[in-house]
Protein backbone atom coordinates (compact mmCIF):
# COMPACT_ATOMS: atom_id res chain seq x y z
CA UNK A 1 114.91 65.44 75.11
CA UNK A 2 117.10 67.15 73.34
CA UNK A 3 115.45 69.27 71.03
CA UNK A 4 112.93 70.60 73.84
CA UNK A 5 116.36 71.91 75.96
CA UNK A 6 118.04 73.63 72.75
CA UNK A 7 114.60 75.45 72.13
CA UNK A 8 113.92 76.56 75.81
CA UNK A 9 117.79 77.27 76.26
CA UNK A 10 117.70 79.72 73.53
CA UNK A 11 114.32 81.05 74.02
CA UNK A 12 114.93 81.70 77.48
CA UNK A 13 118.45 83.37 76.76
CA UNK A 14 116.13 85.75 73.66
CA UNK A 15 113.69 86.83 75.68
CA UNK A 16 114.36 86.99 79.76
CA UNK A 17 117.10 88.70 80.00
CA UNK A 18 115.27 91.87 77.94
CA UNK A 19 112.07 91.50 79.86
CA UNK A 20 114.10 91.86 83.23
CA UNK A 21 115.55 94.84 81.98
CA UNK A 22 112.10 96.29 80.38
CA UNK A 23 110.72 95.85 83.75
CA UNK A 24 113.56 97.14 85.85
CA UNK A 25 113.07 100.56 84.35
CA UNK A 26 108.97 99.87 84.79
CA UNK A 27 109.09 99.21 88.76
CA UNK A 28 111.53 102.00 89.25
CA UNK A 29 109.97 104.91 87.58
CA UNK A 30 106.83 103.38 89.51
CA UNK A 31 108.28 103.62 93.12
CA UNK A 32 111.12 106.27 92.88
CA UNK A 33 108.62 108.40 94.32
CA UNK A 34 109.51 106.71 97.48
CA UNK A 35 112.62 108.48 97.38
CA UNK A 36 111.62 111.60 95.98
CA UNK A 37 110.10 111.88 98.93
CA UNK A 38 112.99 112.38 101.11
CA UNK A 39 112.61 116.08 99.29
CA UNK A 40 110.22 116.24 97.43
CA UNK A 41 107.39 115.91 100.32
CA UNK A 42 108.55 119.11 102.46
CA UNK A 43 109.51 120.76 98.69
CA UNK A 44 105.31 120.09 98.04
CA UNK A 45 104.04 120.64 101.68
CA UNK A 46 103.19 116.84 101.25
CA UNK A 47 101.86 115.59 104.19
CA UNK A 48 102.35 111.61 105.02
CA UNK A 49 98.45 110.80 104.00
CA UNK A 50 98.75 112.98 100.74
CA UNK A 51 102.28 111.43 100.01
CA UNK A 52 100.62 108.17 100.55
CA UNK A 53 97.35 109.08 98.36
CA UNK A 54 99.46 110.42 95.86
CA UNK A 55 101.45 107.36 95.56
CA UNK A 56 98.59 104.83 95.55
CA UNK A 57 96.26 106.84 93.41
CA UNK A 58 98.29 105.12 90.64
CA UNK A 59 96.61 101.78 91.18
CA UNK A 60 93.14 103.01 90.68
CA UNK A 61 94.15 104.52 87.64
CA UNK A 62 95.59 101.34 86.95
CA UNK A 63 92.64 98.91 87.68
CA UNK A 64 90.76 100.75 85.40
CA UNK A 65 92.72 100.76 82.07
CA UNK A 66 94.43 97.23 83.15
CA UNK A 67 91.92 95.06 81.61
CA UNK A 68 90.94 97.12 78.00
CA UNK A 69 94.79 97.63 77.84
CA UNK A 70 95.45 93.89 78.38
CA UNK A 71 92.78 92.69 75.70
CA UNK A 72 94.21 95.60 72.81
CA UNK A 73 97.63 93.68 73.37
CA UNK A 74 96.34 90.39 72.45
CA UNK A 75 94.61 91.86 69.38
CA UNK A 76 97.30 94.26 68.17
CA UNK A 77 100.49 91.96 69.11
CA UNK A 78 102.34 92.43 72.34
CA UNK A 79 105.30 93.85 70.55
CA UNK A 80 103.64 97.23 69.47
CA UNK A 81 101.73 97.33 72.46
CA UNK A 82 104.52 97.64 74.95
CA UNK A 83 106.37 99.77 73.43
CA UNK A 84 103.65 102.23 73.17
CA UNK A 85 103.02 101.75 76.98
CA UNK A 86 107.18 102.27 77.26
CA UNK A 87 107.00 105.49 75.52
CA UNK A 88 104.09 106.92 77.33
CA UNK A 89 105.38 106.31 80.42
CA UNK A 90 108.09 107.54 80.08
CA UNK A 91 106.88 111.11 78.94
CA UNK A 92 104.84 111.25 82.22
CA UNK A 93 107.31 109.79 84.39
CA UNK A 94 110.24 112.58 83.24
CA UNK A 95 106.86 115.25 83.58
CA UNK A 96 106.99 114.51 87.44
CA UNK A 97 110.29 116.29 87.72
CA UNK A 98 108.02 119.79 86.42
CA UNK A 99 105.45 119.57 89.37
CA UNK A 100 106.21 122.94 90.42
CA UNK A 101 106.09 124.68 86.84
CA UNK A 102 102.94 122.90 86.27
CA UNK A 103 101.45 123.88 89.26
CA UNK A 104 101.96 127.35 88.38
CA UNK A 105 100.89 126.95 84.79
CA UNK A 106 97.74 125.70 85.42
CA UNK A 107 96.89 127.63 88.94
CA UNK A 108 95.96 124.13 90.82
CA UNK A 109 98.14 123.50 93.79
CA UNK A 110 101.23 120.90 93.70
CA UNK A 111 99.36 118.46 95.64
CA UNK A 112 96.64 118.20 92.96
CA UNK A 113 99.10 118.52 90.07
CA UNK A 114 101.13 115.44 91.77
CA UNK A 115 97.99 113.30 92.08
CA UNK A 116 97.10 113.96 88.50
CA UNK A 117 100.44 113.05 87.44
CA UNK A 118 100.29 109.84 89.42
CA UNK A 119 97.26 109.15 87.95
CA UNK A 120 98.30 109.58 84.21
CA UNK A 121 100.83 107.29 84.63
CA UNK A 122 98.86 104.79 85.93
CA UNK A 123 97.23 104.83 82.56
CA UNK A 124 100.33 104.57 80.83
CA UNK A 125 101.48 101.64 82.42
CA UNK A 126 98.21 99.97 82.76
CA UNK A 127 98.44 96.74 80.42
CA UNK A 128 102.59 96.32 81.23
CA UNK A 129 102.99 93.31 83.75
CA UNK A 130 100.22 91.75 82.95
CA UNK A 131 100.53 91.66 78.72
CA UNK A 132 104.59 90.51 79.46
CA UNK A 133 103.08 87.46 81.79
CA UNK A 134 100.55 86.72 79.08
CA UNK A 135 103.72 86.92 76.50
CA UNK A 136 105.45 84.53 78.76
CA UNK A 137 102.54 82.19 78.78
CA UNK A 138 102.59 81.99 75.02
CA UNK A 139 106.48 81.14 75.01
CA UNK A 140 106.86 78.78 77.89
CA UNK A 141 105.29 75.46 78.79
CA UNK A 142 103.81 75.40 81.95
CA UNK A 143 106.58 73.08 83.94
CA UNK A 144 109.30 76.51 82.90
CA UNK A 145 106.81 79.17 84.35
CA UNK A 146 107.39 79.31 88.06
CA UNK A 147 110.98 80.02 87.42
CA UNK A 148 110.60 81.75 84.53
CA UNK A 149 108.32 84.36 85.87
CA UNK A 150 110.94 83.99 89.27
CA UNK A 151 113.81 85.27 86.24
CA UNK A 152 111.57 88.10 85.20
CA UNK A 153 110.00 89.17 88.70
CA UNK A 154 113.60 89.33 90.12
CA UNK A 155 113.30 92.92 88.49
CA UNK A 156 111.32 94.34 90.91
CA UNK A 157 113.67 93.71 93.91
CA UNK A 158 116.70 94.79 91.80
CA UNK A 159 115.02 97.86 90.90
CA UNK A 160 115.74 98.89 94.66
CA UNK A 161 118.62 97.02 94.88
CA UNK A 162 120.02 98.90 92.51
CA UNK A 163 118.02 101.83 92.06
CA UNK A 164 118.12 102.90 95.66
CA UNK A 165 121.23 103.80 95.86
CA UNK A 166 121.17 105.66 92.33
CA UNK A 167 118.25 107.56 93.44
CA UNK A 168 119.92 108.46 96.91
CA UNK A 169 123.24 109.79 94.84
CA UNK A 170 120.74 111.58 92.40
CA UNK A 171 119.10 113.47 95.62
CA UNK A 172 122.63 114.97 96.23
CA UNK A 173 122.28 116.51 92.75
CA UNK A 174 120.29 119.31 94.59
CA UNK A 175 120.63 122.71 92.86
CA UNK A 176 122.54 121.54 89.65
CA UNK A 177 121.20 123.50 86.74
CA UNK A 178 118.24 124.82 89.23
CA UNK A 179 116.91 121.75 89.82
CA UNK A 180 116.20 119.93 92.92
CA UNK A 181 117.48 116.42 93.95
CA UNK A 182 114.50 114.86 93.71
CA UNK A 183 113.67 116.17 90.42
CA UNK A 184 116.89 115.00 88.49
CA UNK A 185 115.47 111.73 90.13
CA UNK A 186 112.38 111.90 87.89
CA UNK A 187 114.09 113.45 85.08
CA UNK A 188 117.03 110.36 84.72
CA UNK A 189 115.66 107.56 85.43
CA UNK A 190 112.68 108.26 83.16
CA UNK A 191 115.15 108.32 80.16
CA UNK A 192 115.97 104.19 79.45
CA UNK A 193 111.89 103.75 79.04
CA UNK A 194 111.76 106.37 76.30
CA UNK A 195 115.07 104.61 74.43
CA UNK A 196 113.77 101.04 75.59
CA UNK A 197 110.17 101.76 73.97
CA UNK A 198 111.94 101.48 70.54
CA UNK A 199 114.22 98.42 71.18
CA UNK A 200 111.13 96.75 71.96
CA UNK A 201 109.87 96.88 68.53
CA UNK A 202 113.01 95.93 66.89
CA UNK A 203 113.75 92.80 69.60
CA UNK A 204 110.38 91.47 70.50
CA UNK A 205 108.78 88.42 69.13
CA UNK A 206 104.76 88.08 69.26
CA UNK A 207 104.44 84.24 69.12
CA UNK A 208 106.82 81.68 68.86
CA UNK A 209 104.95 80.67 64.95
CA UNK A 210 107.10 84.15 64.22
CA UNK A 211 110.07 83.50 65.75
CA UNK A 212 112.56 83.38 62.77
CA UNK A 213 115.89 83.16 65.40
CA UNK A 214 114.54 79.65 66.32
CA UNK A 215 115.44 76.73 63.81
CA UNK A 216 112.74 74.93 61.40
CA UNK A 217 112.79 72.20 63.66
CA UNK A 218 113.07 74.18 67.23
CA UNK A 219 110.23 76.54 66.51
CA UNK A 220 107.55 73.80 65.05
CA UNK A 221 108.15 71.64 68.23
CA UNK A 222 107.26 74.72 70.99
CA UNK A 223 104.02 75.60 68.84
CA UNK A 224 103.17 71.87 69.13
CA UNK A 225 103.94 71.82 72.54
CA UNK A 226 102.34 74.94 73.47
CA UNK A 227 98.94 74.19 71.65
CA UNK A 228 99.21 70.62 72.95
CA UNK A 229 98.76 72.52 76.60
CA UNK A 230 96.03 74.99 75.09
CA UNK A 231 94.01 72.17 74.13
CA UNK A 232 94.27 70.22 77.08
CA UNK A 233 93.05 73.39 79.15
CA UNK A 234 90.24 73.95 77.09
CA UNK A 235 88.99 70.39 77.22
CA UNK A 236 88.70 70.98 81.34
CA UNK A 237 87.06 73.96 80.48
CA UNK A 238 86.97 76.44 77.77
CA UNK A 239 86.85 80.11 79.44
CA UNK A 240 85.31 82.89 77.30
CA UNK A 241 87.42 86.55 78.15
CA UNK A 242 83.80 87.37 80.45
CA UNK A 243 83.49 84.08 81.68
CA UNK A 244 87.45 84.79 83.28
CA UNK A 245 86.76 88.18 84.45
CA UNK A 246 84.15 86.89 86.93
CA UNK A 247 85.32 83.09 87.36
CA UNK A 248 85.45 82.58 91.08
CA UNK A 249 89.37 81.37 91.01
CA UNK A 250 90.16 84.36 89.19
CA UNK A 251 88.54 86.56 91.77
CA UNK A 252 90.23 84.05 94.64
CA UNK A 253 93.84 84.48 93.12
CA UNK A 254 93.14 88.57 92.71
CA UNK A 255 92.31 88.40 96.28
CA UNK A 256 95.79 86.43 97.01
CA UNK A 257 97.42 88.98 94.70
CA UNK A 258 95.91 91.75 96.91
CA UNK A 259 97.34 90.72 100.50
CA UNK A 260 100.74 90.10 98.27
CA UNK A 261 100.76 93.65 96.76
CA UNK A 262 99.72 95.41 100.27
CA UNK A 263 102.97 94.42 101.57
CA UNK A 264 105.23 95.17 98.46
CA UNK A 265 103.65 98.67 98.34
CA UNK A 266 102.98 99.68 101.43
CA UNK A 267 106.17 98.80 102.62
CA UNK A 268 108.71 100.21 99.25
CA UNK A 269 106.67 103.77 99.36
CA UNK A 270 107.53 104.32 103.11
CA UNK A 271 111.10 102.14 103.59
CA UNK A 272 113.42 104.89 102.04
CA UNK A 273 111.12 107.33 105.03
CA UNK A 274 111.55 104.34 107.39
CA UNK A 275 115.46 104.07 107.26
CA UNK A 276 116.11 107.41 106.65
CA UNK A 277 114.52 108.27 110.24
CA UNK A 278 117.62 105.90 111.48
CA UNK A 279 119.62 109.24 111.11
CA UNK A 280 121.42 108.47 107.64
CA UNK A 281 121.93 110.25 104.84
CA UNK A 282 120.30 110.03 101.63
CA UNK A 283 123.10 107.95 99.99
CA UNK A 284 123.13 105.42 102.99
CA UNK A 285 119.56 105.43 102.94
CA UNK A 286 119.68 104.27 99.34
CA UNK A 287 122.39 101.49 100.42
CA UNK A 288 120.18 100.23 103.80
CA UNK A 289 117.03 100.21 101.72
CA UNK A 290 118.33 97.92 99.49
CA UNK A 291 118.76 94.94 102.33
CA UNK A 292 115.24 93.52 102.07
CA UNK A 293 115.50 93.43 98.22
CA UNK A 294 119.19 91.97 98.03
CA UNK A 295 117.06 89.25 100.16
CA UNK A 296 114.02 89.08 97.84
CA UNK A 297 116.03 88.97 94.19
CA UNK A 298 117.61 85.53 95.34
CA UNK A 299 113.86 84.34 97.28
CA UNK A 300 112.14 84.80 93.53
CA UNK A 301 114.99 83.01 91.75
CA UNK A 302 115.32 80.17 94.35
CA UNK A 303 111.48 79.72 95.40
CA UNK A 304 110.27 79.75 91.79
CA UNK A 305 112.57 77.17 90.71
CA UNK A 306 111.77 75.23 94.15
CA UNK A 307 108.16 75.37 93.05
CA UNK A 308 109.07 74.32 89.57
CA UNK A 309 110.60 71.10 90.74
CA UNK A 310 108.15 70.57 93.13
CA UNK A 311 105.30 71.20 90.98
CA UNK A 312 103.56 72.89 93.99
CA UNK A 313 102.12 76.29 93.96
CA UNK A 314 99.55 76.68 96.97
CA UNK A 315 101.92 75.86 99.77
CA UNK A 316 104.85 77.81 98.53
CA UNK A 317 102.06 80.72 98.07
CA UNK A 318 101.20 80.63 101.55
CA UNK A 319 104.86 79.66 103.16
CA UNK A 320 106.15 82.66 101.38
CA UNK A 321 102.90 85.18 102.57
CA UNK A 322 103.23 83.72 105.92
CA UNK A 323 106.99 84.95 106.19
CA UNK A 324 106.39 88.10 104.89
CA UNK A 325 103.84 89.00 107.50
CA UNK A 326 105.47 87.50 110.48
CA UNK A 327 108.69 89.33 109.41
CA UNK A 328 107.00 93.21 108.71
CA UNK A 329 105.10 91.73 111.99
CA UNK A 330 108.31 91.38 114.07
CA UNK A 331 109.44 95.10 112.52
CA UNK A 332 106.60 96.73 113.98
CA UNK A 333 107.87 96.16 117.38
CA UNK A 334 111.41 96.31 116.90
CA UNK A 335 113.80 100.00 117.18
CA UNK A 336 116.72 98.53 117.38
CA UNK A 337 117.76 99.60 113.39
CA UNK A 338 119.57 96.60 112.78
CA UNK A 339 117.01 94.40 114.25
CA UNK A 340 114.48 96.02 112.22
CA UNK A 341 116.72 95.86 109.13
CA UNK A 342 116.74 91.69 109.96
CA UNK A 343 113.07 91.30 110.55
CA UNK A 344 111.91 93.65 106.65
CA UNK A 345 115.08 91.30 105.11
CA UNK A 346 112.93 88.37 106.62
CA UNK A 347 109.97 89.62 105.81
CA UNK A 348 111.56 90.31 101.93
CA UNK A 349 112.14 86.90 101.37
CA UNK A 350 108.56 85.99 101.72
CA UNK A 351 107.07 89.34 99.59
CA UNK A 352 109.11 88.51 96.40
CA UNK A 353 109.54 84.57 97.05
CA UNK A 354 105.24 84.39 96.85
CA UNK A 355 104.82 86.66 93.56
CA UNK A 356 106.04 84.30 90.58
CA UNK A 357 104.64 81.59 92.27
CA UNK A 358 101.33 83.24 91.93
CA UNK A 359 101.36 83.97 88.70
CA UNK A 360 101.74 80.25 87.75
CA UNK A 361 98.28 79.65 88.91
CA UNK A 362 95.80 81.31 86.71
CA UNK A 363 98.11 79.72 84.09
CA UNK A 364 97.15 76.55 84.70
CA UNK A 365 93.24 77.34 84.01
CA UNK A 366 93.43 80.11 81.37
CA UNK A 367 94.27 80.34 78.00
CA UNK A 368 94.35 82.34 74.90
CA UNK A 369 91.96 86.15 74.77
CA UNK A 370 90.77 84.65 78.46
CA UNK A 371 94.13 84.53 79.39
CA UNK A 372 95.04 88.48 78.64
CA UNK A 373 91.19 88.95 80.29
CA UNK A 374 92.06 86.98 83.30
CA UNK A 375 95.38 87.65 83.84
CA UNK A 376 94.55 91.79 83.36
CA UNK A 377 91.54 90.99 85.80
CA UNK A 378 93.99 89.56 88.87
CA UNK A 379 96.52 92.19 88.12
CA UNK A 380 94.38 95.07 88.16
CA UNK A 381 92.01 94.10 91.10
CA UNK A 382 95.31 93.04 93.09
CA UNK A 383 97.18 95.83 92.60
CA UNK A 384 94.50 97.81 94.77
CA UNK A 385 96.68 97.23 97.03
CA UNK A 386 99.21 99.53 95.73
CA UNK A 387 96.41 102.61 96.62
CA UNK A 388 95.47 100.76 100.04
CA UNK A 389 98.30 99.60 101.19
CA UNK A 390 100.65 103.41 101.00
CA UNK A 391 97.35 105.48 102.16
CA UNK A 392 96.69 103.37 104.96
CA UNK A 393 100.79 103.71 105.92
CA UNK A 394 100.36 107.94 105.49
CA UNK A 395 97.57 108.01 107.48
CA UNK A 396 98.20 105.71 110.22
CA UNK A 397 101.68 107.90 110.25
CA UNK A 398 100.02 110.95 110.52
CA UNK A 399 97.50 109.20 113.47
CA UNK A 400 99.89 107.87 115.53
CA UNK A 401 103.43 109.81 114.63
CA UNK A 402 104.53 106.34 113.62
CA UNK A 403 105.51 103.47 111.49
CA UNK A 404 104.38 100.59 113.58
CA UNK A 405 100.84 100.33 113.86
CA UNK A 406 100.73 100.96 110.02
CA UNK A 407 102.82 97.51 109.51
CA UNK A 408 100.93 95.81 111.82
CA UNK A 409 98.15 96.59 109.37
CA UNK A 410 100.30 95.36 106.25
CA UNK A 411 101.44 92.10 107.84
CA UNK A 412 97.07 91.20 108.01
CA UNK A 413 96.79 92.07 104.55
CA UNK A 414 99.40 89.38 104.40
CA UNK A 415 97.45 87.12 106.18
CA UNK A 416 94.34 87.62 104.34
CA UNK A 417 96.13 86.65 100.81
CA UNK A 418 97.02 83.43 103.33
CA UNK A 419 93.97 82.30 104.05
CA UNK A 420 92.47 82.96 100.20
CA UNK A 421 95.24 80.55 98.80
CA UNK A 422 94.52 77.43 100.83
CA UNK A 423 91.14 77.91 100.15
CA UNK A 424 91.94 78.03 96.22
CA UNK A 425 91.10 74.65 94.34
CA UNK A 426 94.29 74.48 92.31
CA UNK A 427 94.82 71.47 90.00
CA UNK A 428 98.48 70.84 89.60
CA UNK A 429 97.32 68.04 87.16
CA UNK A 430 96.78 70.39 84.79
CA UNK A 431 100.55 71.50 84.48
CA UNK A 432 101.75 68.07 85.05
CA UNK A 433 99.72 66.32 82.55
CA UNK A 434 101.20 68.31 79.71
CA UNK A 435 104.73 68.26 80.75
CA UNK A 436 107.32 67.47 79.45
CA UNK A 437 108.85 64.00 78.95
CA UNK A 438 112.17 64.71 79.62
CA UNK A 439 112.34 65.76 83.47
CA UNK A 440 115.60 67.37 82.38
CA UNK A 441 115.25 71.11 81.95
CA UNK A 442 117.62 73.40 80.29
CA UNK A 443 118.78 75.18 83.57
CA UNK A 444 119.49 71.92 85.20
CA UNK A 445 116.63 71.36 87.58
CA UNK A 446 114.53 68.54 87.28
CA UNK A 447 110.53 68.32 87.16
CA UNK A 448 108.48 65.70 89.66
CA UNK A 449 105.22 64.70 88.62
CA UNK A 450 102.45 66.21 90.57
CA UNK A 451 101.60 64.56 93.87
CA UNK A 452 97.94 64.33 94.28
């Protein structure tokens, strides 16, 4: 109907377009350290395993604050919450650039200072992805969300895409005012948080009952429609925030998360080292590294929207996982550069085409302060992954003098978030049941009612 594409139109136009941009500057002050690394490693006397702890030591961090951080958002309002995550973040994210002085401040050695760093801002930014999915979940229906969360996801990907090559001209920077390249990295693209951190309590929203840019009659019929949906979830089941945090399908799409996040991680710590061993330099490095993500920006926007239509989430789960392993598979045993290049561009398509579809699923079962608990829960336990995934790639490289057999190890991890999803009992009836009347949505696509 009418009145349900005006209000998702402009909804979608208010709010998506920030939250891309909010987490663009997230995801790359969270893996520039990839980068860094082309320096910053031999700068440190940073072996590959303490490059690789360093980098993953975030995630535990991480899983430990995700959760309390994700439930203080739902009481205090999403609005104040991530800005104060922003602002922190950015602080520690610019501090990385002073490893050195702080070193020698303190008397602890670099290594120790850079894991300490790492692990501070894992605390910062615990509570970010997850309290902006549960934000989405309170503004769009669930027949939007695949695509929605496709829209917003689509950040990570361009965060390389273009971030790589920033961060490969920002390398050349090397000696300006007596800093190193990799430490104008650090120091410049941990700016736009600090700046964004403010915007975000001017320009967000908390719930659509606030939204005072949406008309009278635009903003009573999403509340409607959005507690319609909460109701109907809660007379399946009513989840209490504990009940979520141990719920078997919570656990089971965590695990799916897991073998999802091994890949992303392990593989965007150790790419920029991967392609730069091709014999480039660090500005081409920057441009080849950006290949697989060109590839996955236009998988999340395109499978999402597939699922959407389809109202499908298990198979395109597992399709997408199954690329992504047979692809980082394939790159194991490839040298040929451009082969290799081919096979991670493959294998890109499948690691961001699987993400927003996942996060459609504990959407479909949660709602409300289980929601934040539940979606907190699968973020924080999944993104274990980010620790496992880069220290397993360090020391494998350190074993064997090689990429190979560590992506032979990434691709299983794949494989294992495979197997958890067919096993997950997913009702789709759930979505479809509270849909929307009108299969006509406001970007074009249509909706299908669930197949059994």
């Amino acid at each position: 109907m009418e009145l349900e594409a005006r209000t998702m139109k402009r909804v979608t136009v208010r709010l998506v377009p920030f939250l891309i941009l909010c987490y663009f500057i997230a995801y790359l002050d969270r893996v520039n350290v990839g980068f860094a690394a082309l320096q910053m490693n031999k700068a440190l006397g940073l072996s590959a395993s303490a490059f690789g702890f360093g980098a993953g030591i975030f995630f535990i961090a991480y899983f430990f604050f995700e959760v309390p951080s994700n439930l203080l958002l739902e009481k205090f309002g999403a609005r104040r919450w991530i800005a104060r995550i922003m602002f922190t973040w950015g602080i520690l994210a610019g501090a990385m650039a002073y490893i050195p002085d702080i070193a020698r401040f303190t008397g602890l050695s670099t290594a120790h200072v850079f894991y300490g760093l790492r692990i501070l801002l894992g605390v910062a930014e615990a509570g970010f992805f997850p309290g902006i999915i549960f934000l989405l979940t309170l503004w769009f229906p669930a027949a939007y969300r695949g695509r929605v969360v496709g829209y917003f996801m689509a950040a990570i990907p361009l965060s390389t895409v273009i971030g790589g090559p920033i961060s490969g001209a920002l390398l050349s920077m090397d000696g300006f005012a007596g800093l190193a390249g990799w430490q104008w990295v650090y120091l410049i693209e941990a700016a736009p948080a600090l700046v964004l951190a403010f915007a975000v309590l001017y320009y967000l929203t908390d719930k659509p009952a606030d939204a005072n840019w949406l008309a009278a009659d635009e903003r009573e019929w999403l509340v409607a429609r959005q507690k319609r949906e909460r109701e109907h979830r809660e007379a399946v089941h009513a989840f209490s925030v504990k009940e979520a945090l141990f719920n078997p399908r919570v656990l089971a799409v965590a695990l799916v998360y897991f073998g999802a996040n091994a890949t992303n991680y392990g593989l965007s710590f150790f790419l920029p080292q991967i392609v730069k061993a091709f014999g480039l330099t660090n500005l081409q490095t920057g441009f080849v590294t950006s290949l697989p993500y060109i590839v996955g920006v236009i998988s999340m926007v395109f499978w999402g929207r597939h699922s959407d239509r389809k109202l499908e989430r298990k198979r395109h789960v597992a399709l997408a996982l199954l690329v992504a392993a047979g692809g980082i598979a394939a790159a194991a045993g490839l040298d040929n550069p451009v082969q290799k290049m081919i096979a991670l561009s493959i294998a890109g398509f499948g690691i961001f085409g699987c993400l927003p579809v996942i996060w459609t699923l504990p959407a479909s079962f949660l709602s409300g302060a289980a929601a934040a608990g539940g979606i907190a829960a699968i973020n924080s336990l999944g993104n274990l992954a980010g620790f496992f995934g880069p220290y397993a790639m360090g020391w494998i490289k350190d074993s064997t003098g090689g990429f190979g057999a560590g992506l032979l190890c990434l691709s299983g991890a794949g494989l294992v978030g495979v197997a958890a999803v067919l096993l997950l009992h997913h009702d789709a009836s759930l979505e479809a049941s509270s849909g929307s009347t009108d299969p006509e949505m406001p970007d074009g696509t249509r909706t299908q009612a669930a197949r059994p």
